[in-house]
C-alpha atoms as a PDB file:
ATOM      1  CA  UNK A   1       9.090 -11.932 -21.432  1.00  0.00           C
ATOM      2  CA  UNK A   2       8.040 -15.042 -18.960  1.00  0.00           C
ATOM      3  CA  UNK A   3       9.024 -12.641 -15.880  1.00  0.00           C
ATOM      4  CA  UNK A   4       6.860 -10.352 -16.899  1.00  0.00           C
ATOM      5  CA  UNK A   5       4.228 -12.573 -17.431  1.00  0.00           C
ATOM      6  CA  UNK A   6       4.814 -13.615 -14.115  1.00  0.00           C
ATOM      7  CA  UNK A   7       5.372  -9.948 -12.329  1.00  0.00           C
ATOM      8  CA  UNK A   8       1.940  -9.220 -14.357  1.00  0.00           C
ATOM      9  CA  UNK A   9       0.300 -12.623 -13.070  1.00  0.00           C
ATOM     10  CA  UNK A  10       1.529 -11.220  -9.009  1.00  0.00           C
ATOM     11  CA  UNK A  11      -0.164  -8.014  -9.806  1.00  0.00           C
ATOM     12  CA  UNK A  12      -3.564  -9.008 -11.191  1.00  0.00           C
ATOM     13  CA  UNK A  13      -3.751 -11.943  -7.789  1.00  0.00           C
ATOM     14  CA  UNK A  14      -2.694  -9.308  -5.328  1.00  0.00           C
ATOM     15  CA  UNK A  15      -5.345  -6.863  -6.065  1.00  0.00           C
ATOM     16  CA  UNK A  16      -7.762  -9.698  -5.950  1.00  0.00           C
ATOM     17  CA  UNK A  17      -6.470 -11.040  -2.416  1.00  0.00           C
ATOM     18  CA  UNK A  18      -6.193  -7.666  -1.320  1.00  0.00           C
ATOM     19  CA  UNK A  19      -9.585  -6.767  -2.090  1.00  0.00           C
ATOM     20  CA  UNK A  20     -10.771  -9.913  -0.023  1.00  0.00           C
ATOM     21  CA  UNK A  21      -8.462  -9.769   2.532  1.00  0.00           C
ATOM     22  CA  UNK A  22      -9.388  -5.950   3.085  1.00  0.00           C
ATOM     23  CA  UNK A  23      -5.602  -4.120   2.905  1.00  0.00           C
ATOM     24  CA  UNK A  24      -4.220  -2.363   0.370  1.00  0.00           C
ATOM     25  CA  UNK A  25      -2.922  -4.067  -2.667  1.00  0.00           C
ATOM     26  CA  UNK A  26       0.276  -2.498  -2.102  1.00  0.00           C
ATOM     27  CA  UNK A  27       1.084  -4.633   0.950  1.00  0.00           C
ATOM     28  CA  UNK A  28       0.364  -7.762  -1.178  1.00  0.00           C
ATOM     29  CA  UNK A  29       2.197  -6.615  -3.989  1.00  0.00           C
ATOM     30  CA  UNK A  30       5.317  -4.846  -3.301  1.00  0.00           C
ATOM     31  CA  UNK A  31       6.795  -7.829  -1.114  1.00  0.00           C
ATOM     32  CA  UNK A  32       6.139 -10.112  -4.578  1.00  0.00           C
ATOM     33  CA  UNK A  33       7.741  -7.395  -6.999  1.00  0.00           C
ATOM     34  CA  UNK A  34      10.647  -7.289  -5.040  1.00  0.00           C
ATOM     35  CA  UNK A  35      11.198 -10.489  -6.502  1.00  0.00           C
ATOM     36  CA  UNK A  36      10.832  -9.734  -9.889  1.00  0.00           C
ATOM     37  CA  UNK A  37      12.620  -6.089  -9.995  1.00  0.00           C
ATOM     38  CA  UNK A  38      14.910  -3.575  -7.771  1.00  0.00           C
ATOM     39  CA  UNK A  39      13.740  -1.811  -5.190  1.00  0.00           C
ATOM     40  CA  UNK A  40      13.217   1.880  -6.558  1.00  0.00           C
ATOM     41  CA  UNK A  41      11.506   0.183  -9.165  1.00  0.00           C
ATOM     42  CA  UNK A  42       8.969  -1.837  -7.889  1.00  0.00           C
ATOM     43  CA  UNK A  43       7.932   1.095  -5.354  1.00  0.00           C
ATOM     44  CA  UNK A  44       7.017   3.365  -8.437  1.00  0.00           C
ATOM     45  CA  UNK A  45       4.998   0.241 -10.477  1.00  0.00           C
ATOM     46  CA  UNK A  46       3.438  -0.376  -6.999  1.00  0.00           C
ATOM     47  CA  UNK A  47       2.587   3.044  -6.606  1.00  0.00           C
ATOM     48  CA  UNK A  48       1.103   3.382  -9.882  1.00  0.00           C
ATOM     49  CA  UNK A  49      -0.753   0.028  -9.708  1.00  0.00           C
ATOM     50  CA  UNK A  50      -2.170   1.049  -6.599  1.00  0.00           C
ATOM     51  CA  UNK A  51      -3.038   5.228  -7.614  1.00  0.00           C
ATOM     52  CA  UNK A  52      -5.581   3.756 -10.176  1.00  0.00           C
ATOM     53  CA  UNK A  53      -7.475   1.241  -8.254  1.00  0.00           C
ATOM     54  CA  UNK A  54      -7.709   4.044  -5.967  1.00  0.00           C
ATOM     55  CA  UNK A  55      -9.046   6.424  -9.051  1.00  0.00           C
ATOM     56  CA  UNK A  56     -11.696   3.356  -9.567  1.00  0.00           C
ATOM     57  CA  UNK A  57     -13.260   3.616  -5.617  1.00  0.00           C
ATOM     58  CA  UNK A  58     -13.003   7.442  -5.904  1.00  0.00           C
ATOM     59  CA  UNK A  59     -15.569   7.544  -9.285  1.00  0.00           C
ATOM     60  CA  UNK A  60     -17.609   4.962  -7.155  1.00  0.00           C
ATOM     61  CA  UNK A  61     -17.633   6.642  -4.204  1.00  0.00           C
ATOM     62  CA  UNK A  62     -17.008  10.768  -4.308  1.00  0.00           C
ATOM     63  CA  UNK A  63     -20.116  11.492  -2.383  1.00  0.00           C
ATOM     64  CA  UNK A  64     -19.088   9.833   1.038  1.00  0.00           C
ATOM     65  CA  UNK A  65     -16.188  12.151   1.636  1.00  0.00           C
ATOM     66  CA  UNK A  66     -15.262  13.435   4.641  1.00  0.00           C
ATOM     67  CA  UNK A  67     -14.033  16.561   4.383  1.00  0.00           C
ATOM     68  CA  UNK A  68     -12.428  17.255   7.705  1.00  0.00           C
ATOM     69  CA  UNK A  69     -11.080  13.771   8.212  1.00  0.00           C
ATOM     70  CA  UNK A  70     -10.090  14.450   4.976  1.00  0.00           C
ATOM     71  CA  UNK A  71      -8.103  17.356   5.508  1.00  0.00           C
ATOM     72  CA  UNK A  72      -6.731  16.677   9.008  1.00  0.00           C
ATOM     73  CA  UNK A  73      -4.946  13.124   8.021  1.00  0.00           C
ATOM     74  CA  UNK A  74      -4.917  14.005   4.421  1.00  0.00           C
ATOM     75  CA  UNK A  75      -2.302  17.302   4.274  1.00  0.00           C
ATOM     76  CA  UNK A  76       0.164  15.684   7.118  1.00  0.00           C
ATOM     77  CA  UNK A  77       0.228  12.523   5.216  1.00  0.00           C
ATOM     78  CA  UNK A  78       0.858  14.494   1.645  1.00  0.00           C
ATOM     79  CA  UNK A  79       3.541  16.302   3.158  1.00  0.00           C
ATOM     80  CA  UNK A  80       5.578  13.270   5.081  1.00  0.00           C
ATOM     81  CA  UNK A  81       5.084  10.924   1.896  1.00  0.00           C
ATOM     82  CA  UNK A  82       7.201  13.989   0.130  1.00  0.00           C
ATOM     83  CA  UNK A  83       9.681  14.089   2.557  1.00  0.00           C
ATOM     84  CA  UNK A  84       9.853   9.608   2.934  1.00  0.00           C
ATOM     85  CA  UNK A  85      10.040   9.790  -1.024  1.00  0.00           C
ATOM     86  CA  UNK A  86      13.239  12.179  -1.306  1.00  0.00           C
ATOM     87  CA  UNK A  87      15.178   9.585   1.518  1.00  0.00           C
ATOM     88  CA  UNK A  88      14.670   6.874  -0.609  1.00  0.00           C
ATOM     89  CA  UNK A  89      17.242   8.065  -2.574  1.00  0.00           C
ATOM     90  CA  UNK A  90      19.477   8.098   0.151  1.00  0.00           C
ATOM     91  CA  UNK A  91      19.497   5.027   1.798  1.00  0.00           C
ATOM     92  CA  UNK A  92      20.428   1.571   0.615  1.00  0.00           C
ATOM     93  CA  UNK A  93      17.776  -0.655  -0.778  1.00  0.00           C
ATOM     94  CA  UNK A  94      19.305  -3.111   1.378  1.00  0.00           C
ATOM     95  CA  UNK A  95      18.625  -1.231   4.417  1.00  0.00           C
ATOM     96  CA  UNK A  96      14.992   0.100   2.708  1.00  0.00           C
ATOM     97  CA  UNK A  97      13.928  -3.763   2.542  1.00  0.00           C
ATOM     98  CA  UNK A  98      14.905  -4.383   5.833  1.00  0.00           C
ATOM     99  CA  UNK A  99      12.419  -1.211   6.867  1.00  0.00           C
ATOM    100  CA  UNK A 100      10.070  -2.930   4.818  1.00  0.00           C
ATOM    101  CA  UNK A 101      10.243  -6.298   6.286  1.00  0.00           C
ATOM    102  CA  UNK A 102      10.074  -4.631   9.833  1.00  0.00           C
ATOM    103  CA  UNK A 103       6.751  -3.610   9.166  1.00  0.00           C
ATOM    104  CA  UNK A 104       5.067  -5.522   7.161  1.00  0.00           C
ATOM    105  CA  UNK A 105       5.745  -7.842  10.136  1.00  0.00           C
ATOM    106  CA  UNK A 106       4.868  -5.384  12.709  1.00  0.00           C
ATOM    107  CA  UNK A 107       1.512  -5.216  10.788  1.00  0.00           C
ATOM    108  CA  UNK A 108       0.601  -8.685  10.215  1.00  0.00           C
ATOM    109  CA  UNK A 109       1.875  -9.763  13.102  1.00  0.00           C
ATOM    110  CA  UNK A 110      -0.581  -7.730  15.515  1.00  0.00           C
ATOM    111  CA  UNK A 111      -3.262  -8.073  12.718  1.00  0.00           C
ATOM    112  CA  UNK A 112      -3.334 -11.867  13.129  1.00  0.00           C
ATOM    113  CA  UNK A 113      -3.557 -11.589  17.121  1.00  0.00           C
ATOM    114  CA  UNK A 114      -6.803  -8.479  16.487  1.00  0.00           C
ATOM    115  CA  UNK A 115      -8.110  -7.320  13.772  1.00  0.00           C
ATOM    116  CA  UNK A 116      -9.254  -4.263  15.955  1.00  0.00           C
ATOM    117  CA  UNK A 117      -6.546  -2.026  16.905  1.00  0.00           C
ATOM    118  CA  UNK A 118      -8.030   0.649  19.395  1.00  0.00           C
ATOM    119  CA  UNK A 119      -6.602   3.803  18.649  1.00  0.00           C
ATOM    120  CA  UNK A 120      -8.619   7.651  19.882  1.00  0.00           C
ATOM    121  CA  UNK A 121     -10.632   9.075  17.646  1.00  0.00           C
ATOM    122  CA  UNK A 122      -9.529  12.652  17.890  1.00  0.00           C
ATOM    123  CA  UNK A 123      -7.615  15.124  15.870  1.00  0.00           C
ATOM    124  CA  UNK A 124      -3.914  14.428  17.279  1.00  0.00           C
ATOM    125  CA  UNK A 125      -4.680  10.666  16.501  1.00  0.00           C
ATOM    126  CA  UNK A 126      -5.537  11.822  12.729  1.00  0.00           C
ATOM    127  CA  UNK A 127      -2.611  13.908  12.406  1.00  0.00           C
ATOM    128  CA  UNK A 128      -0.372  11.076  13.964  1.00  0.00           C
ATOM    129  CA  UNK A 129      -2.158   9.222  11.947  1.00  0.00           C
ATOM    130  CA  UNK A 130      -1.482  10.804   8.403  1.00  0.00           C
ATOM    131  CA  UNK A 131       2.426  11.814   9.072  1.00  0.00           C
ATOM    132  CA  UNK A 132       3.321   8.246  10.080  1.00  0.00           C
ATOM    133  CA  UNK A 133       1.440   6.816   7.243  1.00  0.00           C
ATOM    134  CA  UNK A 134       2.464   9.461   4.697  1.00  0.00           C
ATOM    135  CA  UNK A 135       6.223   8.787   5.790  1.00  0.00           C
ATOM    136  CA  UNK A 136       6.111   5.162   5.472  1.00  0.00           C
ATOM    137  CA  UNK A 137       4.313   5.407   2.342  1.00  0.00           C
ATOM    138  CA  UNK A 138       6.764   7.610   0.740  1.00  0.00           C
ATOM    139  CA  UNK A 139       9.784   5.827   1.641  1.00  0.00           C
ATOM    140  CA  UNK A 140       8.687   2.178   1.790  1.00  0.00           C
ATOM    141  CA  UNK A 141       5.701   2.079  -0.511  1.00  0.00           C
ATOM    142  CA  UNK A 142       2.853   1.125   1.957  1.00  0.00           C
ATOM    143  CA  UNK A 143       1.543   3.351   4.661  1.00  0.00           C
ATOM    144  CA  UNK A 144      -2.384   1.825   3.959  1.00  0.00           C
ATOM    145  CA  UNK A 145      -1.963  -0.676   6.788  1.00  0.00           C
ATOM    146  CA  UNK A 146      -1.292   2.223   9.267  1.00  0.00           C
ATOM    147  CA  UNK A 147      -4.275   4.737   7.260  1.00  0.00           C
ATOM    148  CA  UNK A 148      -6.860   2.130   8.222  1.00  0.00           C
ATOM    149  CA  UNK A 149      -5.797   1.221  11.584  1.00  0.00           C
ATOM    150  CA  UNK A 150      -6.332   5.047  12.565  1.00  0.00           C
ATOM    151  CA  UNK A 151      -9.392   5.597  10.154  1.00  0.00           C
ATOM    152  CA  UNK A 152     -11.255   2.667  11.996  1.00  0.00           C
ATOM    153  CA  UNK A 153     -11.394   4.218  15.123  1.00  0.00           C
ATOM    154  CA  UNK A 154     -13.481   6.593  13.613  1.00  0.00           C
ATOM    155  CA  UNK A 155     -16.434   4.293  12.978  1.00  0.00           C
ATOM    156  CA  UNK A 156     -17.341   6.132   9.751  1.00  0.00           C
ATOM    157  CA  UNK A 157     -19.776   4.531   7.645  1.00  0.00           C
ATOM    158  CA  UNK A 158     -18.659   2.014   4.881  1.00  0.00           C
ATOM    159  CA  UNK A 159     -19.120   4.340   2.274  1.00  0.00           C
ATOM    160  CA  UNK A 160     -17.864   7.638   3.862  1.00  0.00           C
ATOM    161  CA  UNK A 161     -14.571   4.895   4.622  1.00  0.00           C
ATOM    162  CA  UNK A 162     -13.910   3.809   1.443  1.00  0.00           C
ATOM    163  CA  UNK A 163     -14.470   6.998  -0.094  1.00  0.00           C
ATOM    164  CA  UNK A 164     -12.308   9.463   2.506  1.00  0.00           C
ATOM    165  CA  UNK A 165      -9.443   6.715   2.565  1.00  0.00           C
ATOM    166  CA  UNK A 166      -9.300   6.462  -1.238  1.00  0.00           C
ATOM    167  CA  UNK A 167      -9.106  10.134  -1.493  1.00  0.00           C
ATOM    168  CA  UNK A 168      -5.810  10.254   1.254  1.00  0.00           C
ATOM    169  CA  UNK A 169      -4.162   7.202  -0.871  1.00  0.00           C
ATOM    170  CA  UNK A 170      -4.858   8.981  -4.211  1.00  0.00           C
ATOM    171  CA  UNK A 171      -3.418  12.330  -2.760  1.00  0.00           C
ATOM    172  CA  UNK A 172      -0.184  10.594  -1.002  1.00  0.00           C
ATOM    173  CA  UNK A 173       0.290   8.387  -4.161  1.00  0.00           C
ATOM    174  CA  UNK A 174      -0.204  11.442  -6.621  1.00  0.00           C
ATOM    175  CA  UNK A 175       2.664  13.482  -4.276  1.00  0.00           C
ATOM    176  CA  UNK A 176       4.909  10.439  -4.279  1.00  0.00           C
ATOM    177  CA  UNK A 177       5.415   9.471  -7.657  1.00  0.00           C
ATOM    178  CA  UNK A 178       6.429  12.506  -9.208  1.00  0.00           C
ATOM    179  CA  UNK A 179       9.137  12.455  -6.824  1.00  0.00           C
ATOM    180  CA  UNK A 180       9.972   8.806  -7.720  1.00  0.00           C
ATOM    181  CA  UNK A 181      10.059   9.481 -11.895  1.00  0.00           C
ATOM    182  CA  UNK A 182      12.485  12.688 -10.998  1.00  0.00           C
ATOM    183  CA  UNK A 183      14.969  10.524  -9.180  1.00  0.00           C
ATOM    184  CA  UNK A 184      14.596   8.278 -12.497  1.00  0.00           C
ATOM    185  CA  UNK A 185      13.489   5.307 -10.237  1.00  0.00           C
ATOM    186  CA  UNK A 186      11.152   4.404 -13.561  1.00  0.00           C
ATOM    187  CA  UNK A 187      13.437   3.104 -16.571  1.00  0.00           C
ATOM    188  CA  UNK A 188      11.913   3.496 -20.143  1.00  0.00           C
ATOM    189  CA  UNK A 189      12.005  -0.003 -20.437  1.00  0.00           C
ATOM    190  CA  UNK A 190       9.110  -0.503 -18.521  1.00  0.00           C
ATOM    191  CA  UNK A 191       6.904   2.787 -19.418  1.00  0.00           C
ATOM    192  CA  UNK A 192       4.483  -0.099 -21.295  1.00  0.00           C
ATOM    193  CA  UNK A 193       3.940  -1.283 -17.955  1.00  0.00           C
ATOM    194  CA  UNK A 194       1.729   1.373 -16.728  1.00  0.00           C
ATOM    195  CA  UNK A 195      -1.206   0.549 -19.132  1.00  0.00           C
ATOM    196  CA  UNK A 196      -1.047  -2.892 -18.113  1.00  0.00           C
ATOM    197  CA  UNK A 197      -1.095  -2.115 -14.562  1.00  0.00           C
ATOM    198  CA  UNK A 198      -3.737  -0.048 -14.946  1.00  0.00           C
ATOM    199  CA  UNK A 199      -5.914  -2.336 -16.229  1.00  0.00           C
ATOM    200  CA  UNK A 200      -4.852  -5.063 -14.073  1.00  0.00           C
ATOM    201  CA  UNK A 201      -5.974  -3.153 -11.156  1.00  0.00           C
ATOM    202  CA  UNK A 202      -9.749  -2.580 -12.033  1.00  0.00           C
ATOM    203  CA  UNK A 203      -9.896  -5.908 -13.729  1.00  0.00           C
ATOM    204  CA  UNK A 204      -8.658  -7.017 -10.212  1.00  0.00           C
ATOM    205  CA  UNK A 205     -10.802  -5.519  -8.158  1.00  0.00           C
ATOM    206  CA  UNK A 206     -13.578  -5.933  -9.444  1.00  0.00           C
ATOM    207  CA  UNK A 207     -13.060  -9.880  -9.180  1.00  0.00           C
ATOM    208  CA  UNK A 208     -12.079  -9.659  -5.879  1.00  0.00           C
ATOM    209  CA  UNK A 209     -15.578  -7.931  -5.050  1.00  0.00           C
ATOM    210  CA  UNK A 210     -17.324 -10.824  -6.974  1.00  0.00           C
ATOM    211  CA  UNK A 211     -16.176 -13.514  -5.108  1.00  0.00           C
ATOM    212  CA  UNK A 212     -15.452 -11.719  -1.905  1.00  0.00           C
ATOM    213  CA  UNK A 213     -18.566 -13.303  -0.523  1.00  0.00           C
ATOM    214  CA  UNK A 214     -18.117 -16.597  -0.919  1.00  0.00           C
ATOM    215  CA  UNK A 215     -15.069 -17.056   1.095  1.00  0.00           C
ATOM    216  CA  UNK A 216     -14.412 -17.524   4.721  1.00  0.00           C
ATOM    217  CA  UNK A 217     -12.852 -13.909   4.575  1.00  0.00           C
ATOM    218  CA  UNK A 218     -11.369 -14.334   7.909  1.00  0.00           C
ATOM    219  CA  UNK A 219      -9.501 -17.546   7.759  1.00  0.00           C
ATOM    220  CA  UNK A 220      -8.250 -16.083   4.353  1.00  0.00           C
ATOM    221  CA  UNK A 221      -7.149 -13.153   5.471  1.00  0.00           C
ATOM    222  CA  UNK A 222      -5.015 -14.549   8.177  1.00  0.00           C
ATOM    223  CA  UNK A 223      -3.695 -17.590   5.745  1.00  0.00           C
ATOM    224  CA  UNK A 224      -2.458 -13.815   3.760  1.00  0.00           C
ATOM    225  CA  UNK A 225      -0.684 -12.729   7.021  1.00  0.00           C
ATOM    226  CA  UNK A 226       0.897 -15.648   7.253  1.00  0.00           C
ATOM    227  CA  UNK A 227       2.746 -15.343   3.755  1.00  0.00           C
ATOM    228  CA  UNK A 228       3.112 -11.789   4.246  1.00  0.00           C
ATOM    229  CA  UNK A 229       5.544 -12.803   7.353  1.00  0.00           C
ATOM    230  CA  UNK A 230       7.227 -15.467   5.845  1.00  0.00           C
ATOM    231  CA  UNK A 231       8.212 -13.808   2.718  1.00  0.00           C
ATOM    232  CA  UNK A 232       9.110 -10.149   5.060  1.00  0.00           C
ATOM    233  CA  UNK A 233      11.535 -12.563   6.739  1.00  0.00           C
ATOM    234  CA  UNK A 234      14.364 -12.478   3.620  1.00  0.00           C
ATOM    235  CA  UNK A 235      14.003  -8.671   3.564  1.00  0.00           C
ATOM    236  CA  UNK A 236      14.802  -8.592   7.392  1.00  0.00           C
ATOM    237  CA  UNK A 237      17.242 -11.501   6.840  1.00  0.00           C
ATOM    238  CA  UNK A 238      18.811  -9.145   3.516  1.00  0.00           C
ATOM    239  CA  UNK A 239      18.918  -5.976   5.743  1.00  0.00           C
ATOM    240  CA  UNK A 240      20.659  -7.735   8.584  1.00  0.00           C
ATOM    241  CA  UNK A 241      23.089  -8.981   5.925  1.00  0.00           C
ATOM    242  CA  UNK A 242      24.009  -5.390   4.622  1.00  0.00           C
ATOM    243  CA  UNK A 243      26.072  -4.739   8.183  1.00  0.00           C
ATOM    244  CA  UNK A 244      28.034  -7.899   7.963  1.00  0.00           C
END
């Protein structure tokens, strides 16, 4: 009962830092639950944490879609996320965490030297785009990172943003964890965790937007990096270990 206290405690504070630091709570997250449960499941809880915060900004922001963004990084990323979920069953977690810990230090790593990473705006970059972040998101559990460093170079407005990359998440997440419950990566013993997490995620975001502004966002954000590293290092470290 205490650890999942705790795992609930990790999932409430990540949606709140991730809402501040501007990532997905999955890249906060997922690193954290790997402490509290296997891998296969904390990459379904993860995903279902993170499908409803992405219902929330959806109902907020419907109207700013972009259809053709939508559809161009949208369908490649659906389709990769299917085929990244059905490998997961196939590799080693070992092996899976060491994927992880790759690149979630790929990703902070060139986060914390720019925040801006140039990529074309064009429709080869959005397909590119969608199939590597679809993959990753299928088979490792976060592909957001990746979304938003292709969706930026788009220079949509905030809205049309939040609203078209809430939609891809929602349709990658909805394709992934049907695939994840088939391979029975969800035990019944923690079905009453999916209300929980539900809740958690609103209740999270929506403090993370409160106090959002009166932060230094950018000092925080790297101080997030930072940890994110750090705690990537055992995966690495685990997957290295696997071999030997």
């Amino acid at each position: 009962m205490k650890t999942d206290i705790l795992f609930f405690i990790s999932a409430f504070i990540a949606e709140i830092i991730g809402t501040i630091a501007g990532f997905g709570s999955s890249t906060i997250f997922l690193p954290i639950a790997l402490f509290f449960v296997d891998f296969k499941t904390a990459i379904i809880l993860v995903a279902i944490f993170h499908i409803s915060g992405n219902i929330s900004r959806m109902a907020f922001f419907k109207h700013g879609l972009n259809w053709k963004i939508l559809a161009t990084f949208g369908i490649p990323s659906v389709l990769l996320a299917l085929l990244g979920a059905h490998l997961i069953d196939i590799l080693h977690q070992d092996i899976l965490k060491l994927i992880l810990g790759i690149f979630l230090i790929a990703f902070s790593a060139s986060s914390l030297k720019s925040s801006k990473v140039k990529i074309p705006a064009n429709n080869q970059a959005l397909v590119a785009g969608g199939s590597l972040s679809g993959f990753l998101a299928g088979l490792i559990g976060t592909g957001g990172a990746l979304r938003a460093s292709f969706l930026t170079g788009f220079k949509l407005e905030k809205l049309t943003y939040i609203a078209t990359s809430a939609a891809i998440a929602l349709a990658t997440d909805a394709t992934r964890i049907p695939v994840y419950v088939s391979q029975g990566f969800l035990g019944e013993q923690f079905y009453y965790y999916i209300p929980i997490l539900v809740g958690l995620a609103v209740a999270g975001s929506y403090v993370g937007r409160k106090i959002v502004g009166r932060i230094n966002q950018e000092v925080f954000r790297k101080i997030v990096l930072i940890a994110i590293i750090l705690v990537s290092i055992k995966f690495v470290i685990d997957g290295i270990n696997f071999f030997y």
